[in-house]
N, C-alpha and C. Protein backbone atom coordinates (compact mmCIF):
# COMPACT_ATOMS: atom_id res chain seq x y z
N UNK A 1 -12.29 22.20 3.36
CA UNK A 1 -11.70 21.53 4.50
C UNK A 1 -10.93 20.31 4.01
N UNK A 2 -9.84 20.08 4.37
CA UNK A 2 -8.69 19.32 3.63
C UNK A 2 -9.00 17.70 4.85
N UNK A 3 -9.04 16.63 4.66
CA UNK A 3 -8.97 15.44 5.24
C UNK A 3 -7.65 15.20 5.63
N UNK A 4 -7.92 14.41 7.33
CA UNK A 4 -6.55 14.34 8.24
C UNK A 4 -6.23 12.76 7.52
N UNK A 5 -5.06 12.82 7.63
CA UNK A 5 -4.12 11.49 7.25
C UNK A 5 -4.49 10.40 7.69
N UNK A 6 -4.89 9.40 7.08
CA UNK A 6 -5.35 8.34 7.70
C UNK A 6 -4.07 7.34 8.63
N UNK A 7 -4.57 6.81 9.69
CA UNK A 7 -3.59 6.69 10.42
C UNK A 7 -3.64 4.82 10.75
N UNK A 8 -2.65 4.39 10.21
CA UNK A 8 -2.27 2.60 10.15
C UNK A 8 -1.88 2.11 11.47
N UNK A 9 -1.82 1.13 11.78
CA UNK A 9 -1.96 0.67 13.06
C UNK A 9 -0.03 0.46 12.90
N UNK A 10 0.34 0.18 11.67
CA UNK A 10 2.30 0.43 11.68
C UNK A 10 2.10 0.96 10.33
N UNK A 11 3.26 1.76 10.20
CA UNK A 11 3.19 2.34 8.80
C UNK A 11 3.21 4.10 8.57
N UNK A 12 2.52 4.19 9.74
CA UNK A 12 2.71 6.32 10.09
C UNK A 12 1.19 6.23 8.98
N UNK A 13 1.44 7.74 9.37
CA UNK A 13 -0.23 8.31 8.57
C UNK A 13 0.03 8.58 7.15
N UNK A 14 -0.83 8.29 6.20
CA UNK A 14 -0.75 8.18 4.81
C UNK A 14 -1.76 9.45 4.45
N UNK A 15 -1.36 10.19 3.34
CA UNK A 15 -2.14 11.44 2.60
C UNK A 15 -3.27 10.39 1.87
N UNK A 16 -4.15 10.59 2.22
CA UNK A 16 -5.46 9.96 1.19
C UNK A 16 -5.46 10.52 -0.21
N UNK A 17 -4.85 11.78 -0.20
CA UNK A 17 -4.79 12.09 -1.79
C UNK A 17 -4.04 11.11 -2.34
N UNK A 18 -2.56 10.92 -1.86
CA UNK A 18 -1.93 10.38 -2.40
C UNK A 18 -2.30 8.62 -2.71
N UNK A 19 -3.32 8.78 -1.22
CA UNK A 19 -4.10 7.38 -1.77
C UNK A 19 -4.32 6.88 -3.46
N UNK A 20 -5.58 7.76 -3.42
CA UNK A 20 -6.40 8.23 -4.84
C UNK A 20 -5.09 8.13 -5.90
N UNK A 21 -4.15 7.80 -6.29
CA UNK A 21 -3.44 8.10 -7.28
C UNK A 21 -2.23 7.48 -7.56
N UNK A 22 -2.12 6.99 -6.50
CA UNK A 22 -0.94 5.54 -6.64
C UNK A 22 -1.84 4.13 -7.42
N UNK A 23 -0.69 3.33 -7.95
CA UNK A 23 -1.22 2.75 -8.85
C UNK A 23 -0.20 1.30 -8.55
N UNK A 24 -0.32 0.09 -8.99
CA UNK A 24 0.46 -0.95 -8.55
C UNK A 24 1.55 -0.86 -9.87
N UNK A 25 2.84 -0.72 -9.55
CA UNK A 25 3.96 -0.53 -10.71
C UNK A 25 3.74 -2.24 -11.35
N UNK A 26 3.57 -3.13 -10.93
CA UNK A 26 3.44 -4.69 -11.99
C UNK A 26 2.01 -4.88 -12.35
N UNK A 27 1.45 -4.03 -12.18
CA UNK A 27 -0.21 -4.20 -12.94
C UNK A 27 -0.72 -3.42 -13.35
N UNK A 28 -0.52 -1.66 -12.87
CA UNK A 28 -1.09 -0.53 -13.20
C UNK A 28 -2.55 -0.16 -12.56
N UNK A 29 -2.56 -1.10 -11.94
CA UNK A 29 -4.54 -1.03 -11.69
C UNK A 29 -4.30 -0.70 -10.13
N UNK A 30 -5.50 0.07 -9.96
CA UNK A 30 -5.39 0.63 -8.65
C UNK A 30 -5.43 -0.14 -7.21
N UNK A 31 -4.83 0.06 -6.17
CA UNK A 31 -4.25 -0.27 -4.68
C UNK A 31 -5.54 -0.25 -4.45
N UNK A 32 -5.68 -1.25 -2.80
CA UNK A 32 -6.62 -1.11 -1.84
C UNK A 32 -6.20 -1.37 -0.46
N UNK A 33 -6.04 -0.05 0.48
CA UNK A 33 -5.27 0.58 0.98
C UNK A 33 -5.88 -0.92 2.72
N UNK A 34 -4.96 -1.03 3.02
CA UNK A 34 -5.34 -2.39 4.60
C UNK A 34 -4.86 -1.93 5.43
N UNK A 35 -5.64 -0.84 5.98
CA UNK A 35 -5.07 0.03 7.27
C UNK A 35 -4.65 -1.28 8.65
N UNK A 36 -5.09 -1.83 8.39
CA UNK A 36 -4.65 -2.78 10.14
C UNK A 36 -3.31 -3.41 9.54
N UNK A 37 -2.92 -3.79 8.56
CA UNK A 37 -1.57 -4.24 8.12
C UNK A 37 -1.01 -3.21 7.60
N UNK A 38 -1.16 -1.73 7.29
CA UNK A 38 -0.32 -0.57 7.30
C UNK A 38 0.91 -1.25 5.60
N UNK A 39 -0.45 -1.38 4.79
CA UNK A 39 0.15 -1.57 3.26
C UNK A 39 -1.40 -1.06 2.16
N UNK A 40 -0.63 -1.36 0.70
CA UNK A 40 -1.45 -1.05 -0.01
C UNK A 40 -1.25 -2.41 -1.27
N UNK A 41 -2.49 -2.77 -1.12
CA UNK A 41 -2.95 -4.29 -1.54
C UNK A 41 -3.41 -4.03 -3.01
N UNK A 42 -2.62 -4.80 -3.87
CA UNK A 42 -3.48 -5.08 -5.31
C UNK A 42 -3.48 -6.47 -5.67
N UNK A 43 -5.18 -6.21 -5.61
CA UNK A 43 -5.35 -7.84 -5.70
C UNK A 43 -5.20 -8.38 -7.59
N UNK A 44 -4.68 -7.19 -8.38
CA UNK A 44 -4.55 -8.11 -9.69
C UNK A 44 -3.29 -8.79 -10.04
N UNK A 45 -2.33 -8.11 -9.19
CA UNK A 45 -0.81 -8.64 -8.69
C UNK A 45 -0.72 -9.55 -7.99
N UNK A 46 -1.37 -9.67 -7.14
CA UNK A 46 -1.57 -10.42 -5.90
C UNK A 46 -0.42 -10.13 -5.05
N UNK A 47 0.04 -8.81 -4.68
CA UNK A 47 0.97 -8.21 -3.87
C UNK A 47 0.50 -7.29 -3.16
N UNK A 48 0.74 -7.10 -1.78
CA UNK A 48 0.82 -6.24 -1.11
C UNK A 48 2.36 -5.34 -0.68
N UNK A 49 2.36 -4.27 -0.94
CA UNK A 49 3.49 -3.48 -0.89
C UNK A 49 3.64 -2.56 1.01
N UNK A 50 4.31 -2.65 1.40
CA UNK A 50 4.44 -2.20 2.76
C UNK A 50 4.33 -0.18 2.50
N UNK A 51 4.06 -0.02 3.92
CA UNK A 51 3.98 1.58 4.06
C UNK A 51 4.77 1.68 5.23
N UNK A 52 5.92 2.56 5.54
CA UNK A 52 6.78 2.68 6.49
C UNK A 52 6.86 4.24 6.65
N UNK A 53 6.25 4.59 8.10
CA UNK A 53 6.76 5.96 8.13
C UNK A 53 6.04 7.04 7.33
N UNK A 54 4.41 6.01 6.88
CA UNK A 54 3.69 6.87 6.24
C UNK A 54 3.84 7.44 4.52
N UNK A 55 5.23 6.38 4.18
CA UNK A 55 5.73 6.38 2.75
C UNK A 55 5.04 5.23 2.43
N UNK A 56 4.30 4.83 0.90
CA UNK A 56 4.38 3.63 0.70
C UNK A 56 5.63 3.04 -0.06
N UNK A 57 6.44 1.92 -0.12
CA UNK A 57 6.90 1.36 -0.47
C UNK A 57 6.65 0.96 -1.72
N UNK A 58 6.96 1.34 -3.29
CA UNK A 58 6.43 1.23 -4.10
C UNK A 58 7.30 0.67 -5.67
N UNK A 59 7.99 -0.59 -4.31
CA UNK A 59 9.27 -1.42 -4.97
C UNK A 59 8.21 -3.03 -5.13
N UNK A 60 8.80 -3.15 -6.36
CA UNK A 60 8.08 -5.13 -6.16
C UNK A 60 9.14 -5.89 -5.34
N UNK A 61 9.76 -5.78 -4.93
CA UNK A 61 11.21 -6.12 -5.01
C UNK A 61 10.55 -6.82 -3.26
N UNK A 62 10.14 -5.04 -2.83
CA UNK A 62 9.76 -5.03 -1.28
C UNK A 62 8.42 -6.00 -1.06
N UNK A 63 7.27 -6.05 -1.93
CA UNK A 63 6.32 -5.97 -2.02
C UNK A 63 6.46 -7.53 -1.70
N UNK A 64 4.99 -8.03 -0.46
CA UNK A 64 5.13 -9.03 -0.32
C UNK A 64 3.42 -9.89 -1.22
N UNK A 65 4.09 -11.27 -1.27
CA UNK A 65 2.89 -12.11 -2.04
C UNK A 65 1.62 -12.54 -1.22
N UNK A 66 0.23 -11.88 -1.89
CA UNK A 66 -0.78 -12.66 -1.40
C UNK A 66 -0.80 -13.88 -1.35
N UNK A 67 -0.35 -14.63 -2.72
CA UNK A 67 -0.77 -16.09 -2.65
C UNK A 67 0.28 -16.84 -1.44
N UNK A 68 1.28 -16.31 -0.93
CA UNK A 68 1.79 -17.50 0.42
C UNK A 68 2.45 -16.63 1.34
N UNK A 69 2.12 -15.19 1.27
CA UNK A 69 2.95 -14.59 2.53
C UNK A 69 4.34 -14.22 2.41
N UNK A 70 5.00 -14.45 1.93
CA UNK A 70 6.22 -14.33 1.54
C UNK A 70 6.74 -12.76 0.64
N UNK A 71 7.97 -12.05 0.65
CA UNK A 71 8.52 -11.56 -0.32
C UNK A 71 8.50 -11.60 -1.71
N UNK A 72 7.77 -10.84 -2.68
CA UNK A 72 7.90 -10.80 -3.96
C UNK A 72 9.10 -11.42 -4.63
């Protein structure tokens, strides 16, 4: 039995496989997925990267900063 898409409050529904296997492109170390903000958080970057439409966004460029809120 295959698991339904987890579903973000903005962001569209995300494949949990694809969860499991994305990785942060400026650290390499694995995401932790913040369904109520509809992104995927690495706290060794200290970036959170947006999910739109159930894609994640997997630009630093896009990716916004833990330490003040702001754009990477």
């Amino acid at each position: 039995m295959t698991e339904a898409p987890s579903k973000p409050a903005n962001g569209g529904a995300v494949d949990p496989k694809l969860l499991e296997i994305l990785v942060c492109p400026a650290s390499r170390q694995p995401l932790r997925y913040d369904r109520e903000k509809g992104e995927l958080v690495s706290e060794a970057a200290r970036l959170a990267y947006p999910i739109r439409d159930g894609i994640p966004i997997m630009l630093i460029e896009e990716a916004r900063s833990l330490d003040d809120g702001a754009t990477a």
